[in-house]
C-alpha atoms as a PDB file:
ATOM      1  CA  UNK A   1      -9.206   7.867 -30.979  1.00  0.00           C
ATOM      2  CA  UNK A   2     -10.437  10.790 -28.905  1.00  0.00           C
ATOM      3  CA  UNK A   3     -13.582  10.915 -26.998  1.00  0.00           C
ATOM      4  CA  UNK A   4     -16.124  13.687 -28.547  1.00  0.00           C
ATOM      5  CA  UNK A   5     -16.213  16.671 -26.629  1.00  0.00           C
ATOM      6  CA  UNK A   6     -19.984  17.247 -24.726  1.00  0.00           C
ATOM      7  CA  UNK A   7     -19.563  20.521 -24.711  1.00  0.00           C
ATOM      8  CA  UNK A   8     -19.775  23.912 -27.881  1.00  0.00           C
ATOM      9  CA  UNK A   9     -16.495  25.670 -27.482  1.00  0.00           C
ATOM     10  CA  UNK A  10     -18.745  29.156 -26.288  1.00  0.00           C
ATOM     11  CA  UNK A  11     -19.646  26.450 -23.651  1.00  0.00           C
ATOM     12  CA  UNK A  12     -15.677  26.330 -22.117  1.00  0.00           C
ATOM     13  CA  UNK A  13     -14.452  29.671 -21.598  1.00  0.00           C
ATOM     14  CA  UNK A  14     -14.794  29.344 -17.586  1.00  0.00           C
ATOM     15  CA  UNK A  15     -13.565  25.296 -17.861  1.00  0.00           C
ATOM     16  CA  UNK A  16     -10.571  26.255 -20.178  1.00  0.00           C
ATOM     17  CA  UNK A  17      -8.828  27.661 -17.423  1.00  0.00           C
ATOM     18  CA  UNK A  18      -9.364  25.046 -15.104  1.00  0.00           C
ATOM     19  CA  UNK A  19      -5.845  22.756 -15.391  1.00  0.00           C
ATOM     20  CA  UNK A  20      -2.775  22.556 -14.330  1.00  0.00           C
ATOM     21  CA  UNK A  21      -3.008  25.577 -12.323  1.00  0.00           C
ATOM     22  CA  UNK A  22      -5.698  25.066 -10.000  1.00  0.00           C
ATOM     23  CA  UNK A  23      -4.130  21.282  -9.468  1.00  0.00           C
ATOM     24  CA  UNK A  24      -0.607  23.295  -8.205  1.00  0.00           C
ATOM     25  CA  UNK A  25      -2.324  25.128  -5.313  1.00  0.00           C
ATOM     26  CA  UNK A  26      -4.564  22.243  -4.876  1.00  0.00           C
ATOM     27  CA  UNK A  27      -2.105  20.255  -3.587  1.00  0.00           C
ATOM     28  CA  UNK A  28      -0.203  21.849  -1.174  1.00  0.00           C
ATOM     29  CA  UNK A  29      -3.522  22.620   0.632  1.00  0.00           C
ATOM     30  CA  UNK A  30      -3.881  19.100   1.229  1.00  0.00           C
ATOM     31  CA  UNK A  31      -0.822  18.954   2.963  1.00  0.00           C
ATOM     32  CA  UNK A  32      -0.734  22.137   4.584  1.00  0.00           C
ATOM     33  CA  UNK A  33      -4.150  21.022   6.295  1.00  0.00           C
ATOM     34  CA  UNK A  34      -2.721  17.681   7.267  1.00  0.00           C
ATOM     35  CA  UNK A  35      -2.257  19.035  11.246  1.00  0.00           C
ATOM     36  CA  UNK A  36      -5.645  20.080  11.591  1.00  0.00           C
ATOM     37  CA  UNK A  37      -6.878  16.512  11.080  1.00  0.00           C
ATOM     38  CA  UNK A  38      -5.848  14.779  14.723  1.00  0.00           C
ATOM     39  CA  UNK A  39      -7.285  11.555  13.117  1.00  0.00           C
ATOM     40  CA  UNK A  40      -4.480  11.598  10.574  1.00  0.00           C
ATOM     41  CA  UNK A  41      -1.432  12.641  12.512  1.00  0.00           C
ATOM     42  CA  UNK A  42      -1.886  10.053  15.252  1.00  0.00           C
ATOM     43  CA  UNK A  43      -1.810   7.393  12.072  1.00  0.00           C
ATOM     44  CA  UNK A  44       1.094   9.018  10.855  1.00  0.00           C
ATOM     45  CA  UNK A  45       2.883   9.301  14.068  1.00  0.00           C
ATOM     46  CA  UNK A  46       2.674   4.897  14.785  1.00  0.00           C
ATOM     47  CA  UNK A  47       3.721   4.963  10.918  1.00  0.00           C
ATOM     48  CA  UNK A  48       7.111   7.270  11.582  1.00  0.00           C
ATOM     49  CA  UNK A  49       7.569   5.316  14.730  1.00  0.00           C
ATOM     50  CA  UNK A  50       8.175   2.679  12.661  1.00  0.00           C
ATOM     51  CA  UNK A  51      10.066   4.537   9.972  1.00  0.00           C
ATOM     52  CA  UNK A  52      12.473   5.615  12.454  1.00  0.00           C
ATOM     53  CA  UNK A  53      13.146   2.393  13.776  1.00  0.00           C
ATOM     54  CA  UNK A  54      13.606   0.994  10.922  1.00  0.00           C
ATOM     55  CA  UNK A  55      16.246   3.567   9.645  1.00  0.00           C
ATOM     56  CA  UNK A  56      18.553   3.192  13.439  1.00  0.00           C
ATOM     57  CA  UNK A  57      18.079  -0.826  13.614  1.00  0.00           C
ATOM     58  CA  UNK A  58      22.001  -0.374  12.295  1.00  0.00           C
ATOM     59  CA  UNK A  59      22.857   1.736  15.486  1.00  0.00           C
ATOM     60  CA  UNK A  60      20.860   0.176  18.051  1.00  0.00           C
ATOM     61  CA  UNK A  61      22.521  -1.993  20.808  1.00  0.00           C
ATOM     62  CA  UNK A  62      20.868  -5.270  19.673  1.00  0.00           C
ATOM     63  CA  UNK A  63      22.178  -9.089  18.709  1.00  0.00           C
ATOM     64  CA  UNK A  64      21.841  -9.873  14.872  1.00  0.00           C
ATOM     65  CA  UNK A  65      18.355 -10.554  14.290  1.00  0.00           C
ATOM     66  CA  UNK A  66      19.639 -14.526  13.182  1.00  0.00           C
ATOM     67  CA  UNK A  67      22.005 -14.990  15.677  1.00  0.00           C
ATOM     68  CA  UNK A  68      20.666 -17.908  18.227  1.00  0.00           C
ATOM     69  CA  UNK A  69      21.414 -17.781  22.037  1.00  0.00           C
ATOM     70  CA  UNK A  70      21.029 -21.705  22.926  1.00  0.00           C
ATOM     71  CA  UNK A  71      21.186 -20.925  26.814  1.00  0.00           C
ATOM     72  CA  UNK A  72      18.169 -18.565  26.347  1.00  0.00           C
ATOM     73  CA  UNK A  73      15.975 -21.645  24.713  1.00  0.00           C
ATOM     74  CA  UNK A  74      15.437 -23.091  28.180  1.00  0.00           C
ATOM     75  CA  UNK A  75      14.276 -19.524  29.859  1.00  0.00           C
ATOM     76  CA  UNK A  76      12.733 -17.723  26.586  1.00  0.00           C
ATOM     77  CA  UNK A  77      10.837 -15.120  28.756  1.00  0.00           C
ATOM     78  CA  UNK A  78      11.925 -11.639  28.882  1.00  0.00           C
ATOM     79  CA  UNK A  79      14.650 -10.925  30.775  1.00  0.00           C
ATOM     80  CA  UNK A  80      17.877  -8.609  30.802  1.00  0.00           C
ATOM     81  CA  UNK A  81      20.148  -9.726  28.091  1.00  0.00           C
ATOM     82  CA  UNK A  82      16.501 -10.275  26.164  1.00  0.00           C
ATOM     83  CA  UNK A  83      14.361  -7.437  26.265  1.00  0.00           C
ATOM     84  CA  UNK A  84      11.335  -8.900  24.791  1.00  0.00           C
ATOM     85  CA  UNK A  85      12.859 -12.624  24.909  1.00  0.00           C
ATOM     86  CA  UNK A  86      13.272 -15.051  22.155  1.00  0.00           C
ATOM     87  CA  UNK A  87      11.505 -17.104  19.563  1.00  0.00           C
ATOM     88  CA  UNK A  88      12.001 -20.830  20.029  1.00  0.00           C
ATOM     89  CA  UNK A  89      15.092 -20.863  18.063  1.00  0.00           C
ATOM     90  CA  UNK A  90      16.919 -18.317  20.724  1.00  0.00           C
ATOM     91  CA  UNK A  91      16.652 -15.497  18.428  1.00  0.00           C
ATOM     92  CA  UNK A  92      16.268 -11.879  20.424  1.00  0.00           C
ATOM     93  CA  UNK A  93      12.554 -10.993  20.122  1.00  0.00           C
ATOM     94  CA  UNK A  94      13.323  -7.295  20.041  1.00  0.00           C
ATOM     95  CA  UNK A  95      15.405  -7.464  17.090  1.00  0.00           C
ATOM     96  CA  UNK A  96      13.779  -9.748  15.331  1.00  0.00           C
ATOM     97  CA  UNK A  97      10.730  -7.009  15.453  1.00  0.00           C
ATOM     98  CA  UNK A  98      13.446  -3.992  14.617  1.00  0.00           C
ATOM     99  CA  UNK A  99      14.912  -5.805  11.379  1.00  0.00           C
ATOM    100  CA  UNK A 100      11.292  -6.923  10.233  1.00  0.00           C
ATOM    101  CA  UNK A 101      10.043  -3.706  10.121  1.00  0.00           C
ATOM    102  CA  UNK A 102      12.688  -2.751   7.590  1.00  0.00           C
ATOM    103  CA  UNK A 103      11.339  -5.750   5.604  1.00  0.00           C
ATOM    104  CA  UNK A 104       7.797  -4.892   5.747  1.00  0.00           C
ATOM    105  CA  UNK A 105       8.217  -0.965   5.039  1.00  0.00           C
ATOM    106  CA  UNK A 106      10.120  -1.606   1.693  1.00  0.00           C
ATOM    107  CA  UNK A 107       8.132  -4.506   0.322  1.00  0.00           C
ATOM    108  CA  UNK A 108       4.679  -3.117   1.357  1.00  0.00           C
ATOM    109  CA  UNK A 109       4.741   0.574  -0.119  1.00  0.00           C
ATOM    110  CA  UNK A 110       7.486  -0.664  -3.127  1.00  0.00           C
ATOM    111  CA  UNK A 111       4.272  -3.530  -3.867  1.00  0.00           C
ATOM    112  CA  UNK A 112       1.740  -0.718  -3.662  1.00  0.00           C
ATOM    113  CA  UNK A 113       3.854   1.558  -5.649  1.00  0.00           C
ATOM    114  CA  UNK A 114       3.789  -0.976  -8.544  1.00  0.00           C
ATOM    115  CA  UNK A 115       0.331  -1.785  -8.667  1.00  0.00           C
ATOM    116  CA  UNK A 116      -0.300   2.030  -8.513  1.00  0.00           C
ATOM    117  CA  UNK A 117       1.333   2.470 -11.445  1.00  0.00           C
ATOM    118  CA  UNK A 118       0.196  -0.618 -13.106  1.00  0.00           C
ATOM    119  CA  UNK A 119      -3.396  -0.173 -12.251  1.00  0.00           C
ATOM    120  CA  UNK A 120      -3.469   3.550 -12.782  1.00  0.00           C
ATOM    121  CA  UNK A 121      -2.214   3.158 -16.338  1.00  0.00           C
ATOM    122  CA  UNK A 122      -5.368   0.754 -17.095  1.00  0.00           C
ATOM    123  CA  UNK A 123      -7.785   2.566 -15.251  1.00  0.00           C
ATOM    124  CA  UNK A 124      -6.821   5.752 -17.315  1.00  0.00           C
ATOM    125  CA  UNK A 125      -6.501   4.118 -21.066  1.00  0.00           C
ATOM    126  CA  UNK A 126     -10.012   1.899 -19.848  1.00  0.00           C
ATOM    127  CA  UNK A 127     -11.667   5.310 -18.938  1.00  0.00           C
ATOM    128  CA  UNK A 128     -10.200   7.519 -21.933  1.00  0.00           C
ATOM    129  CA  UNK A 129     -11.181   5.163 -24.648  1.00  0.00           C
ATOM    130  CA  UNK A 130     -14.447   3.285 -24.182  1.00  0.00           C
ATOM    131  CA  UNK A 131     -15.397   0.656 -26.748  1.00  0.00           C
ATOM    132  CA  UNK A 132     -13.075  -2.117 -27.115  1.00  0.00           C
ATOM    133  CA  UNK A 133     -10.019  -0.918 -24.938  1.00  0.00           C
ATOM    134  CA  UNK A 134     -12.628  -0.658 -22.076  1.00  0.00           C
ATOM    135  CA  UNK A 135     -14.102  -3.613 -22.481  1.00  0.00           C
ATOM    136  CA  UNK A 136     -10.204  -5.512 -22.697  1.00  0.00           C
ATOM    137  CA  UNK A 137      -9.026  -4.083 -19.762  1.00  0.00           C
ATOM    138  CA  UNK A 138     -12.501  -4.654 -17.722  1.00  0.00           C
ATOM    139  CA  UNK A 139     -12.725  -8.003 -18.732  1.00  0.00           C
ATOM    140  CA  UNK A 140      -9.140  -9.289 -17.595  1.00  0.00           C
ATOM    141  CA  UNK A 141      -9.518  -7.212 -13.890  1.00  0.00           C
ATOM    142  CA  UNK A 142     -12.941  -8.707 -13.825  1.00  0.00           C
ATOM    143  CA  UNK A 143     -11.126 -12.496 -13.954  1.00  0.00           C
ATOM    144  CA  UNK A 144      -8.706 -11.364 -11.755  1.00  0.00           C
ATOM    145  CA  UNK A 145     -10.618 -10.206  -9.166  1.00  0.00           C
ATOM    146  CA  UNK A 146     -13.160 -13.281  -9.669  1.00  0.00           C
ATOM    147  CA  UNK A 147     -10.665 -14.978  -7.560  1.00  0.00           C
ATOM    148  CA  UNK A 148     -10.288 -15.069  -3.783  1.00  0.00           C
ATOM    149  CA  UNK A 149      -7.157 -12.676  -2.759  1.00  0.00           C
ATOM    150  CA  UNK A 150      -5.909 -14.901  -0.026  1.00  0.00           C
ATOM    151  CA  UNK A 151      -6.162 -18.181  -2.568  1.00  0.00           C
ATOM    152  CA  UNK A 152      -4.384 -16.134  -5.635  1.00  0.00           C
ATOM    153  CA  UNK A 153      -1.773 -15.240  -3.420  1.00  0.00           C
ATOM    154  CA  UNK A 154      -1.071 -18.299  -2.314  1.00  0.00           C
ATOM    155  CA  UNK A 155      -1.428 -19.887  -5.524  1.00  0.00           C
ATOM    156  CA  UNK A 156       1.057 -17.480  -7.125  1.00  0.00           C
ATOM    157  CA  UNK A 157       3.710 -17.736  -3.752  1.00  0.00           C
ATOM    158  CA  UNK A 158       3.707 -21.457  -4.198  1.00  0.00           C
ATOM    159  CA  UNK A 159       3.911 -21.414  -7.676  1.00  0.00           C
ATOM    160  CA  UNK A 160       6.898 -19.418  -7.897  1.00  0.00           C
ATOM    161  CA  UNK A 161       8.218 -19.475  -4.870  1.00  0.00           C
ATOM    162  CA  UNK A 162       9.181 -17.487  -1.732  1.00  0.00           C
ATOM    163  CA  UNK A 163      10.904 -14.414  -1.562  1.00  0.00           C
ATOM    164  CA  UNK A 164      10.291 -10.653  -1.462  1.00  0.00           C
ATOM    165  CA  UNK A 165      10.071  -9.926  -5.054  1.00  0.00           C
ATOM    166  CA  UNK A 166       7.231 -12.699  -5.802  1.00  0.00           C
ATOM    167  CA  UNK A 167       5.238 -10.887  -3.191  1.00  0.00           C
ATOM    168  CA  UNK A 168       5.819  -7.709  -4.782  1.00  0.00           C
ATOM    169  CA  UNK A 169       4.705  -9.467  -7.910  1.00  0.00           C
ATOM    170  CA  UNK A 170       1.958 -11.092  -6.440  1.00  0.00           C
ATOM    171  CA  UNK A 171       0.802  -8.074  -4.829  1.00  0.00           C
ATOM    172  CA  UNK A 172       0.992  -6.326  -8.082  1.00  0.00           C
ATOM    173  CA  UNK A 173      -1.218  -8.851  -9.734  1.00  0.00           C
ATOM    174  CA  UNK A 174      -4.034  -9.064  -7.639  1.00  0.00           C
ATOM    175  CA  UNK A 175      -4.291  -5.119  -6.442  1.00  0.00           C
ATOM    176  CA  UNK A 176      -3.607  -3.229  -9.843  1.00  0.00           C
ATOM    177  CA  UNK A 177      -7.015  -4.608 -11.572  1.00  0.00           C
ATOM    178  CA  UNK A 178      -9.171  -3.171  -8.216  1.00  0.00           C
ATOM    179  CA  UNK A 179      -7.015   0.174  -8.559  1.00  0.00           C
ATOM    180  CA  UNK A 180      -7.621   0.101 -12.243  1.00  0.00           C
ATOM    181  CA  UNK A 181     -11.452  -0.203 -11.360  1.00  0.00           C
ATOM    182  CA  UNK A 182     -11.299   2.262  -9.365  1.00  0.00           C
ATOM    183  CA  UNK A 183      -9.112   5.145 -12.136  1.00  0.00           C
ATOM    184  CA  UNK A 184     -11.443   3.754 -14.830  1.00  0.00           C
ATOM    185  CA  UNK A 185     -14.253   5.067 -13.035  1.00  0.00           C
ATOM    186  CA  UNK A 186     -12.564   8.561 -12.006  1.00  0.00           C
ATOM    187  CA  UNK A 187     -11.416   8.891 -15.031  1.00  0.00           C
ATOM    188  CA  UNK A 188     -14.812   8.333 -17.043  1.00  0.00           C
ATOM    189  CA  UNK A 189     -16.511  11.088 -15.175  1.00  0.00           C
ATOM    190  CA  UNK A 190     -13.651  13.333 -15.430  1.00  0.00           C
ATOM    191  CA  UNK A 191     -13.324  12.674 -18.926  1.00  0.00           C
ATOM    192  CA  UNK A 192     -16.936  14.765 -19.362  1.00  0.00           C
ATOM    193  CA  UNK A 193     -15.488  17.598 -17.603  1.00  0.00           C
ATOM    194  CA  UNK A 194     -15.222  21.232 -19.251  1.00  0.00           C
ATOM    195  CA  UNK A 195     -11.992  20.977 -18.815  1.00  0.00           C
ATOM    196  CA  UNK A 196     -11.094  18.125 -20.012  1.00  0.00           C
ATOM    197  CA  UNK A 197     -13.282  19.196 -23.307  1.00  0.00           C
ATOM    198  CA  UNK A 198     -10.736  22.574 -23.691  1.00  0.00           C
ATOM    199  CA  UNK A 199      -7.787  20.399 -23.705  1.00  0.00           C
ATOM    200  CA  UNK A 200      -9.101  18.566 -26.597  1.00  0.00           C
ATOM    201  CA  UNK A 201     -10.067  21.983 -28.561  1.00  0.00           C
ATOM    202  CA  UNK A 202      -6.324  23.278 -27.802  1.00  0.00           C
ATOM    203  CA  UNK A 203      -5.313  19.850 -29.521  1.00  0.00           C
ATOM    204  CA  UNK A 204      -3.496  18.436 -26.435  1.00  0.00           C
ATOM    205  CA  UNK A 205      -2.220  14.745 -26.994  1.00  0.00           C
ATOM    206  CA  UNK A 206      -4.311  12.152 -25.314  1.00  0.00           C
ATOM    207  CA  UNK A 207      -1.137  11.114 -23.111  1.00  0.00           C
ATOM    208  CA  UNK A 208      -1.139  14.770 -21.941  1.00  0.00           C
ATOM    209  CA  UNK A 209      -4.659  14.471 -21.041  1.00  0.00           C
ATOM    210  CA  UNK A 210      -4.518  11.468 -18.928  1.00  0.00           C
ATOM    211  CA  UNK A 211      -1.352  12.431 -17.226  1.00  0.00           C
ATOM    212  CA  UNK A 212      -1.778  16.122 -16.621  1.00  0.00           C
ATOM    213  CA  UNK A 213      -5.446  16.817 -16.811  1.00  0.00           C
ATOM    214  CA  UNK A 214      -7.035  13.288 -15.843  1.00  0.00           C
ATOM    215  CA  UNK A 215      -4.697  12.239 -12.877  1.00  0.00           C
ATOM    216  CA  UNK A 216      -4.233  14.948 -10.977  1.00  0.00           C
ATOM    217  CA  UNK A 217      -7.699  15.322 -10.465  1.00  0.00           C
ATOM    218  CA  UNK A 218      -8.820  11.395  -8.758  1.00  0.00           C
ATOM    219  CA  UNK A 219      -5.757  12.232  -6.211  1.00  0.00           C
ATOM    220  CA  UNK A 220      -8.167  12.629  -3.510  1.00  0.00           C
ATOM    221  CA  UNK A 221      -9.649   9.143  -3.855  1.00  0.00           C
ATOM    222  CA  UNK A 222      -6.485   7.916  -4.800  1.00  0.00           C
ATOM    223  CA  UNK A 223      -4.461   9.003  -2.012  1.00  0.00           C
ATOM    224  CA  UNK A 224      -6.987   7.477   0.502  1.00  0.00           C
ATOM    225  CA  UNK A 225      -7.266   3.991  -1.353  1.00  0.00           C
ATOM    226  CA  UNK A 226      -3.216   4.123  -1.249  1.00  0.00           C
ATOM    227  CA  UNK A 227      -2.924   4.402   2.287  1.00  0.00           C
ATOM    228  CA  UNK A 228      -5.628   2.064   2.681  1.00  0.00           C
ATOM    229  CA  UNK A 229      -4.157  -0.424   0.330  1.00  0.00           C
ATOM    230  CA  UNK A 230      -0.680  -0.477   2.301  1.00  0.00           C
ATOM    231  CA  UNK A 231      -2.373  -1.537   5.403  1.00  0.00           C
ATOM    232  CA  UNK A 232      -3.921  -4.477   3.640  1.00  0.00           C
ATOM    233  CA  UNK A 233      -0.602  -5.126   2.116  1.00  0.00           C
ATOM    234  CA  UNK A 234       1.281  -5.052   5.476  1.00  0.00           C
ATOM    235  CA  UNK A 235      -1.290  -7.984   6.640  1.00  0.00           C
ATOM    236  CA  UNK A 236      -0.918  -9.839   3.363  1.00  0.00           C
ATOM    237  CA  UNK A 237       3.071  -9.924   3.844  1.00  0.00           C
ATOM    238  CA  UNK A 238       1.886 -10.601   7.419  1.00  0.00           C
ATOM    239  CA  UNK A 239      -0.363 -13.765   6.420  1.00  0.00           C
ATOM    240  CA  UNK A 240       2.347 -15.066   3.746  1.00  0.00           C
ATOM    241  CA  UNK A 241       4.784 -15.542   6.408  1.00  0.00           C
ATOM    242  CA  UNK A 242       2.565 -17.063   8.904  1.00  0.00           C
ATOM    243  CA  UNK A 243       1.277 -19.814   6.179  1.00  0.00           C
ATOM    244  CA  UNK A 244       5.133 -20.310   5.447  1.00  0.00           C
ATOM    245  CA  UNK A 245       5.114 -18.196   2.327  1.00  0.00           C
ATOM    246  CA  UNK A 246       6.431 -15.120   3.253  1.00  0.00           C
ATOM    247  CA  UNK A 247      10.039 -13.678   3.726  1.00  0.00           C
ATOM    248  CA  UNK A 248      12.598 -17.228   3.183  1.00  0.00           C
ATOM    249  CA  UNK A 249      14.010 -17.431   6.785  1.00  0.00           C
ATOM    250  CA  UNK A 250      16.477 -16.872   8.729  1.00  0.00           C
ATOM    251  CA  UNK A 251      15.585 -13.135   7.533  1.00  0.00           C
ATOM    252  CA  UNK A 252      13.108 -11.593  10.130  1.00  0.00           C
ATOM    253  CA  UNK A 253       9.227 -11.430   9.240  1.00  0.00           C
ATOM    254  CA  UNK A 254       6.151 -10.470  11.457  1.00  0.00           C
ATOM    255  CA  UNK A 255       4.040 -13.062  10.101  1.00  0.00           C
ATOM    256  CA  UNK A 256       7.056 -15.979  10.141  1.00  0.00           C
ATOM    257  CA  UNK A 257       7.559 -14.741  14.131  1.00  0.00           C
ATOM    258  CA  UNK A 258       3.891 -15.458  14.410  1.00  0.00           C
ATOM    259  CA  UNK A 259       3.784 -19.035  13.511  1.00  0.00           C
ATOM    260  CA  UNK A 260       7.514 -19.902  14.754  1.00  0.00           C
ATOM    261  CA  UNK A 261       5.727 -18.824  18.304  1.00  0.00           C
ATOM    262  CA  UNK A 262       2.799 -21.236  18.068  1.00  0.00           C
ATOM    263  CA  UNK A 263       3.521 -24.260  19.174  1.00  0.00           C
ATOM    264  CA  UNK A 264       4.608 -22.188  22.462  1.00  0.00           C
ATOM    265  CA  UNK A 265       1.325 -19.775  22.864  1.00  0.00           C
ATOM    266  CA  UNK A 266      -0.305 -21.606  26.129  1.00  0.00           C
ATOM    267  CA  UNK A 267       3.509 -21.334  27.889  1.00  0.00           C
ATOM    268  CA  UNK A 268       4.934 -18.181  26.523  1.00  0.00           C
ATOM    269  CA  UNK A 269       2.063 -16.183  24.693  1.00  0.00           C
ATOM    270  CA  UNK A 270       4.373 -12.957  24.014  1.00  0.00           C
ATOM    271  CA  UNK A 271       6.390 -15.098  21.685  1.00  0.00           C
ATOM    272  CA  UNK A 272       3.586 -14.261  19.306  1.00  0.00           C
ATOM    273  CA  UNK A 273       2.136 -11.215  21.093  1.00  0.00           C
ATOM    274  CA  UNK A 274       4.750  -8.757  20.309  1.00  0.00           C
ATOM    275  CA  UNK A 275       4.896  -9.350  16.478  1.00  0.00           C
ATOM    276  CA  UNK A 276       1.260  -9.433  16.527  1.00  0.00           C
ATOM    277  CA  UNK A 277       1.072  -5.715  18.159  1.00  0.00           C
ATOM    278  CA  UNK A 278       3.793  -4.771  15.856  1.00  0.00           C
ATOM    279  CA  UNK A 279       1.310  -5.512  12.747  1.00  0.00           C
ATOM    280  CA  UNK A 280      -1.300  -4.349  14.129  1.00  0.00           C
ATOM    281  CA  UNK A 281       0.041  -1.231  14.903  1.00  0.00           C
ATOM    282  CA  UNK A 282       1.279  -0.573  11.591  1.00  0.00           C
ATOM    283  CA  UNK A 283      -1.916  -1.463   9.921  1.00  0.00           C
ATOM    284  CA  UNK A 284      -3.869   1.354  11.997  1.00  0.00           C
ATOM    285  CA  UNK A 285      -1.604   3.682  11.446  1.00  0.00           C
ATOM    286  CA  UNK A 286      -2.534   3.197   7.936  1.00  0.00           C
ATOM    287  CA  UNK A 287      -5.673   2.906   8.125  1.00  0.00           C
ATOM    288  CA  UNK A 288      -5.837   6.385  10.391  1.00  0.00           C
ATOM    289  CA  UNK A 289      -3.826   8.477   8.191  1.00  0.00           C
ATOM    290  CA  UNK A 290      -6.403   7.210   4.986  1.00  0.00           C
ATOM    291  CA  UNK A 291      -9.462   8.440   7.240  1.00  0.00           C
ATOM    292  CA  UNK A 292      -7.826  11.380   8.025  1.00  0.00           C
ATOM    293  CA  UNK A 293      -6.541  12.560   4.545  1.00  0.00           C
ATOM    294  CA  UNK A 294      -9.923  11.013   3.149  1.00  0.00           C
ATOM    295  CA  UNK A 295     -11.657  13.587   5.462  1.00  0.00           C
ATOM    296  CA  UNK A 296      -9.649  16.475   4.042  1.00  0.00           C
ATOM    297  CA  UNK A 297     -10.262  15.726   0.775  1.00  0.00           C
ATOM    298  CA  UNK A 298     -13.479  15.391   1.052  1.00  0.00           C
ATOM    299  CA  UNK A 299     -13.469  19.417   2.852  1.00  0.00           C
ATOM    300  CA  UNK A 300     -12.015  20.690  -0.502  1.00  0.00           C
END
């Protein structure tokens, strides 16, 4: 089932044209613009800060994230052997925060990634064919979304347990229906496009449509909501592991650090300081680099 064309074919000599092409040099523009926005560089800057730590935790001169120093317990404070100190267990502090950004940067954007695709896929076949594929598809995110996030993840977690793939799949499940909103609604205004309306004279497939004509053109939006959406993931892994839900220790997590520290907050507040900075760093960088690419797409 296609969607009728609005427009006479005399009507889409000028929209025939516009495609694939225009999308090529679209995109690069985007990018190429990407300095000029100060907003968005400084939010990708604290984001490859992190990267890059990440990637040399291997090389850098620290203890193993899980190894326990039982002289440091009674002096936890930071000090020379302890950069940053340790957590009540003994555990360095500094590498604790190295390790668990490793954590954080693969499950966050690999989460995202998911529910991208998920939620892109019903956004577009919601959009493309309205009746009762529409009406499925907004039904189910409607349900889905009826529910509190913070309850539904923790519903799911404790259902199912803890570990780094139920988060991914409990990420998945409640963010693909609000990025599915958000396609289907792209996509039905796209779908009235002259362009869209020559790809259906020239007999192009409807999976070519979505993917190639459809798509490519809600990447603005998209690209914003992505950036945005990884932030908000980042303090979902963040407020998993502080509930006790998160990353199964001994491995490192911001969150877990967090509520490991607080029994110790009035005597040694940077027990739970330091991971705290490190989220909240991470999440603004986000957040930055989503204003600043949502100001450039908004300039083309």
């Amino acid at each position: 089932m296609r969607p009728t064309p609005l427009h006479a074919p005399s009507d889409l000599a000028a929209g025939a044209t516009i495609g694939v092409e225009e999308i090529a040099t679209a995109r690069p523009s985007l990018l190429k613009r990407l300095p000029s926005s100060g907003v968005a560089m400084t939010g990708l800057g604290i984001i490859l800060f992190w990267v890059i730590v990440a990637l040399i935790a291997p090389l850098l001169p620290l203890p193993s994230p899980t190894a326990q120093d039982y002289l440091a317990i009674a002096h936890p404070a930071p000090g020379l052997h302890h950069l940053l100190g340790v957590d009540p267990l003994g555990r360095d502090t500094l590498s604790r925060l190295v390790w668990g950004a490793r954590v954080v940067l693969v499950v966050a954007p690999l989460s995202v990634l998911v529910a991208y695709i998920v939620g892109a896929t019903m956004g577009l076949l919601a959009g493309f064919y309205p009746g009762f594929v529409d009406a499925v598809i907004s039904r189910t995110s409607d349900v889905i979304l009826a529910f509190p996030v913070v309850v539904l993840y923790v519903v799911l977690i404790a259902a199912v347990g803890a570990s780094a793939l139920n988060i991914v799949v409990a990420v998945v499940l409640a963010s693909a229906p609000a990025v599915s909103r958000i396609v289907r609604g792209l996509a039905m205004q796209l779908a009235r496009q002259d362009f869209v309306a020559a790809a259906h004279l020239r007999r192009e497939t409807a999976l070519f449509i979505m993917a190639i004509e459809i798509l490519p053109n809600c990447r603005g939006p998209l690209i914003t909501d992505f950036c945005l959406r990884l932030g908000y993931t980042v303090i979902t892994i963040g407020t998993l592991g502080f509930l006790g839900l998160g990353i199964p220790p001994p491995s490192p997590d911001w969150g877990g650090m967090v509520q490991q520290a607080t029994p110790m907050l009035t005597v040694f507040p940077e027990m739970a300081l330091f991971p705290v900075i490190a989220l909240v760093s991470l999440v603004l960088g986000f957040n930055l680099l989503a204003d600043g690419l949502n100001e450039l797409s908004r300039a083309d």
